[in-house]
C-alpha atoms as a PDB file:
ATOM      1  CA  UNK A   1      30.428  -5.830  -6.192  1.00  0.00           C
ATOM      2  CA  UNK A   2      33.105  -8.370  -5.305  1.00  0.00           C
ATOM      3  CA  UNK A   3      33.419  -6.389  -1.890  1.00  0.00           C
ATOM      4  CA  UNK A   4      29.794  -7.202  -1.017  1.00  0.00           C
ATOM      5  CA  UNK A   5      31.057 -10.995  -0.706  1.00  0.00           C
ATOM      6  CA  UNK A   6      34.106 -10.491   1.106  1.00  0.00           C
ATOM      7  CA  UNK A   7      33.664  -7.962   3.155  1.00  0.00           C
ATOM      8  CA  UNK A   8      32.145  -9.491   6.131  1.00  0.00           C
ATOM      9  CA  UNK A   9      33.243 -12.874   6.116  1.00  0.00           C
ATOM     10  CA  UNK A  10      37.319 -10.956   6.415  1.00  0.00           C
ATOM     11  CA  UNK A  11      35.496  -8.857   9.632  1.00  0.00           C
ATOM     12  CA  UNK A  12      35.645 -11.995  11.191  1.00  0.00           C
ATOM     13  CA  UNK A  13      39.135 -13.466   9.736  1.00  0.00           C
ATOM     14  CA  UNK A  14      37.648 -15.996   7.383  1.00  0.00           C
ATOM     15  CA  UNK A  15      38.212 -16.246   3.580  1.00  0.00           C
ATOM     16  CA  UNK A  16      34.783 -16.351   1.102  1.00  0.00           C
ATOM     17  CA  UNK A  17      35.261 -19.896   1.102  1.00  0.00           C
ATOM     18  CA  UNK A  18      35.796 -20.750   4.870  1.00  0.00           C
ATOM     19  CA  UNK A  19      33.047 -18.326   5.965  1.00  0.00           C
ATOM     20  CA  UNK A  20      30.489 -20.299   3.753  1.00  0.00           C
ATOM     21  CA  UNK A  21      31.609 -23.891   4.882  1.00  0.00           C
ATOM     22  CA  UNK A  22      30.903 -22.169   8.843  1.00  0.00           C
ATOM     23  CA  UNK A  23      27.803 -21.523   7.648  1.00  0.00           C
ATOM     24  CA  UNK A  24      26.642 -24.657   6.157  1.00  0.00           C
ATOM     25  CA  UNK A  25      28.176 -26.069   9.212  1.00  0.00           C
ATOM     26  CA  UNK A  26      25.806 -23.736  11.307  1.00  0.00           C
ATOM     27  CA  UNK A  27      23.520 -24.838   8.884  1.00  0.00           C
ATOM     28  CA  UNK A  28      23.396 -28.408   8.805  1.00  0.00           C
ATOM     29  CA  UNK A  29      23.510 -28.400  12.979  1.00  0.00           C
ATOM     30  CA  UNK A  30      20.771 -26.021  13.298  1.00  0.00           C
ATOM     31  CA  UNK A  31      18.546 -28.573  10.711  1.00  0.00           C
ATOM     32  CA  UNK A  32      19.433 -31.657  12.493  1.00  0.00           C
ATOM     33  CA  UNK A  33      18.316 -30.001  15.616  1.00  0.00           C
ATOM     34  CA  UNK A  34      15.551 -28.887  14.840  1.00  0.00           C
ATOM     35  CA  UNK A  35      14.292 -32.279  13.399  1.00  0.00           C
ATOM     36  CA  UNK A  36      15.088 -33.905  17.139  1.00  0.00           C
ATOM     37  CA  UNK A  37      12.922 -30.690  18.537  1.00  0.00           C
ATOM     38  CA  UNK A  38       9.916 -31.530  16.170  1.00  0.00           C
ATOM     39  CA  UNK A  39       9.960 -35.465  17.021  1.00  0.00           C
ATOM     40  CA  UNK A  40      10.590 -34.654  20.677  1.00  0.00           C
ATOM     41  CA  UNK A  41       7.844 -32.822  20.183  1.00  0.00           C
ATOM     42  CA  UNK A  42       5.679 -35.434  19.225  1.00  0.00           C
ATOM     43  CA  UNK A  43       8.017 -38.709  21.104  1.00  0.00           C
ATOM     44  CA  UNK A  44       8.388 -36.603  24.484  1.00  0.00           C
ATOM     45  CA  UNK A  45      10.752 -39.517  25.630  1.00  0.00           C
ATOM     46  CA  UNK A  46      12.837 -39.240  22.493  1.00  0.00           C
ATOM     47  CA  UNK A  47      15.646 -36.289  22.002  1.00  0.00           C
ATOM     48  CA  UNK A  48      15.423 -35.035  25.414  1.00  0.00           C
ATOM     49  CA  UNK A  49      18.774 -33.018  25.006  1.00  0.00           C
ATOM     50  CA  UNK A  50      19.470 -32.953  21.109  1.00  0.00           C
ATOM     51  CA  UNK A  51      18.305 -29.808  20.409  1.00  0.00           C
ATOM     52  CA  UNK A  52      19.893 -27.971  23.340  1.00  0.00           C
ATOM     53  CA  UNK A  53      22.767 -30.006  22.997  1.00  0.00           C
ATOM     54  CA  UNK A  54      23.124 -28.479  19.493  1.00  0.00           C
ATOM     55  CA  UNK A  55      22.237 -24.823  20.672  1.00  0.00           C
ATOM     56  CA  UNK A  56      25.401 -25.072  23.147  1.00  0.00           C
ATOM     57  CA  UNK A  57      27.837 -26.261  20.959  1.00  0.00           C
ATOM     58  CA  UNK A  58      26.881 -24.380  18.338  1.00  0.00           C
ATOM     59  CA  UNK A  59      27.284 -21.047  21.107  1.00  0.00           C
ATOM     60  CA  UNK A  60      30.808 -22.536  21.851  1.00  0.00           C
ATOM     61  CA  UNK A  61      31.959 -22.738  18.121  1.00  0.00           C
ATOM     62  CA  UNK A  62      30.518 -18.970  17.101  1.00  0.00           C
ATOM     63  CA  UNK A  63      30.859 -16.778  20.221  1.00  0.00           C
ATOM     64  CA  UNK A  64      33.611 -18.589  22.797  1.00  0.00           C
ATOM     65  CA  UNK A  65      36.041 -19.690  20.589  1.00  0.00           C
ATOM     66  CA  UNK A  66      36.361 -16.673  18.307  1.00  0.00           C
ATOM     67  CA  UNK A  67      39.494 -14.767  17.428  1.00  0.00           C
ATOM     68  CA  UNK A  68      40.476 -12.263  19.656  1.00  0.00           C
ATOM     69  CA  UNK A  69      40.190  -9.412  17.083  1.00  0.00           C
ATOM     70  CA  UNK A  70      37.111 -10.576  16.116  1.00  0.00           C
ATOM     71  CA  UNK A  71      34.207  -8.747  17.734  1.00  0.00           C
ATOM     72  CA  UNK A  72      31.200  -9.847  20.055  1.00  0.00           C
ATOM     73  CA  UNK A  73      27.781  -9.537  18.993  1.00  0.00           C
ATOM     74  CA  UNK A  74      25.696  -6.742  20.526  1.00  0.00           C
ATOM     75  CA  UNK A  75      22.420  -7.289  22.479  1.00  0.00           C
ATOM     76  CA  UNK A  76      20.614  -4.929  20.797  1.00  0.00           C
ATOM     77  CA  UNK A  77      21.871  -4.665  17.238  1.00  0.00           C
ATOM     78  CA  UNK A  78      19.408  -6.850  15.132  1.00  0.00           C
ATOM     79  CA  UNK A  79      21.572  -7.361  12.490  1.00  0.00           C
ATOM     80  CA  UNK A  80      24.402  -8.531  14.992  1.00  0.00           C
ATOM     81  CA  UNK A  81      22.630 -11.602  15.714  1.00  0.00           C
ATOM     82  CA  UNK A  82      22.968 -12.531  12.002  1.00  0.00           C
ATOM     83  CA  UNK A  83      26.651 -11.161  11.017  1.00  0.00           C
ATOM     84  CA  UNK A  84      28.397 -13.971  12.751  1.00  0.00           C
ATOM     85  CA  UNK A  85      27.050 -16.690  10.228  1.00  0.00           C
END
């Protein structure tokens, strides 16, 4: 059982513990954009670039600056999208 919660987060050299503080990191960025998308929604002059702002960074910090042993997500795997999280 204990594998099911370390398993992944060591296929991408994190600990348990680090893997889940990424997350809420992913987490918390992903909520704060999304709040500037919904009131640039409605304020079309407000949050122009928030949300993709967010999107980019958040592309830098789980796909560019990975470890080298760690592996890149594939196109067409569905569950790929969500492993590195």
């Amino acid at each position: 059982m204990f594998k099911a919660f370390t398993q992944h987060p060591a296929s991408v050299g994190e600990s348990y513990f680090e893997h889940m503080g990424m997350a809420f990191g992913f987490a918390a960025t992903l909520a704060v954009g999304a709040v500037c998308c919904a009131l640039h929604g409605i304020f079309p002059f407000a949050f122009q670039t928030s949300g993709s702002r967010r999107i980019r960074a958040l592309y830098v910090r789980m796909v560019t600056h990975r470890a080298p042993h760690r592996p890149e997500p594939a196109a067409a795997d569905d569950h790929a999208a969500g492993a590195y999280i």
